[in-house]
Protein backbone atom coordinates (compact mmCIF):
# COMPACT_ATOMS: atom_id res chain seq x y z
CA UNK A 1 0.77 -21.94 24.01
CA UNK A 2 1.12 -21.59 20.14
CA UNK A 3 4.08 -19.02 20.63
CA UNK A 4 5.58 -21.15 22.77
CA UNK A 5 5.87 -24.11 20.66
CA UNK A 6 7.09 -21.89 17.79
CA UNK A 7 9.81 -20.25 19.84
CA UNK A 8 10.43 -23.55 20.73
CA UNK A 9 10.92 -25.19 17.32
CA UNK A 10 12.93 -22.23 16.28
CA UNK A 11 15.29 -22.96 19.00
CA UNK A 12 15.57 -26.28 18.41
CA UNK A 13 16.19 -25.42 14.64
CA UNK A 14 19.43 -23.13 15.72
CA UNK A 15 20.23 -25.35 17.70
CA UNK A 16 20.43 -28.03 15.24
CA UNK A 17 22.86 -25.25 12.93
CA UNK A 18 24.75 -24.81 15.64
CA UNK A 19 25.63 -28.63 15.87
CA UNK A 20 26.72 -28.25 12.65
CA UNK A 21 29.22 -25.48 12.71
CA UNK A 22 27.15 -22.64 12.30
CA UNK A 23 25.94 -19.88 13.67
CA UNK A 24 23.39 -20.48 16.80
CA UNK A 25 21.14 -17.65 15.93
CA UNK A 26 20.17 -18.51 12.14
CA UNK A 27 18.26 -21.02 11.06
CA UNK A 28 18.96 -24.44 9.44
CA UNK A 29 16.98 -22.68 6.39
CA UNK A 30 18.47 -19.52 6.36
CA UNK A 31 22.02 -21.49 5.93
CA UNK A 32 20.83 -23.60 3.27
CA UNK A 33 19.20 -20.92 1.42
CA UNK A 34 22.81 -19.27 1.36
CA UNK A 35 24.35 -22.54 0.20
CA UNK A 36 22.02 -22.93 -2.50
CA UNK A 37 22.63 -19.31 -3.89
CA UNK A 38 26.05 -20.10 -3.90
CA UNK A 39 25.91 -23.14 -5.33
CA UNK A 40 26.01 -25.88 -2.79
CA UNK A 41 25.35 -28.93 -3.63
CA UNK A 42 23.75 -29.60 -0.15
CA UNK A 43 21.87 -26.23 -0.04
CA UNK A 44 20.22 -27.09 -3.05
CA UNK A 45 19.24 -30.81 -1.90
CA UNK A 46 17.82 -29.32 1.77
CA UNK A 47 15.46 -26.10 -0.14
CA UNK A 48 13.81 -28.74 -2.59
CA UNK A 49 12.65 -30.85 0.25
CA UNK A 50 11.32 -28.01 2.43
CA UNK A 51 9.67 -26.50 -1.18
CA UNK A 52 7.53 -29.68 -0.66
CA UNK A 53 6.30 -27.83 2.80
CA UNK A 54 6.39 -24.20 1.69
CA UNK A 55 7.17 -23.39 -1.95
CA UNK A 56 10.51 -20.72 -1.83
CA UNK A 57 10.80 -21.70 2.15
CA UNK A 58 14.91 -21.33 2.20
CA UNK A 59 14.79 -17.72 -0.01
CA UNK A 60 11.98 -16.47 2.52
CA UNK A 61 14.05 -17.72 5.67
CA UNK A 62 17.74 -16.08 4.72
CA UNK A 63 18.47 -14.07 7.46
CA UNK A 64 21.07 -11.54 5.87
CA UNK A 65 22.03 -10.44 9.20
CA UNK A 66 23.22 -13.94 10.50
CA UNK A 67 25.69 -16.22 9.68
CA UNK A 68 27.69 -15.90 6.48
CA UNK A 69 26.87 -13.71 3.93
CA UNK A 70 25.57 -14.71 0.59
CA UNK A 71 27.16 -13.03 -3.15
């Protein structure tokens, strides 16, 4: 039941990238980690919250393989 709910929250979490123009297999994190290394204004905004929940969460969820690649 655990697995399920965490392949279900990861799902939801594309999902919700997806929505926004991005790619439906990486995460909300994984984008925002990219923004921030980058530079984004928004990217940087998004990791500080989720530090509150996990301290480096963004950096540890960047999915190189997904999505746009980072510098």
């Amino acid at each position: 039941m655990k697995r399920y709910l965490v392949n279900l929250l990861i799902a939801i979490d594309q999902f919700g990238n997806a929505l926004f123009a991005g790619d439906p297999d990486e995460t909300i994190s994984s984008r925002a980690g990219k923004a921030a290394r980058r530079g984004r204004r928004w990217g940087c905004v998004l990791c500080r919250v989720l530090d509150v929940f996990e301290r480096d969460h963004c950096e540890k969820s960047i999915e190189v393989d997904r999505g746009r690649s980072t510098p």
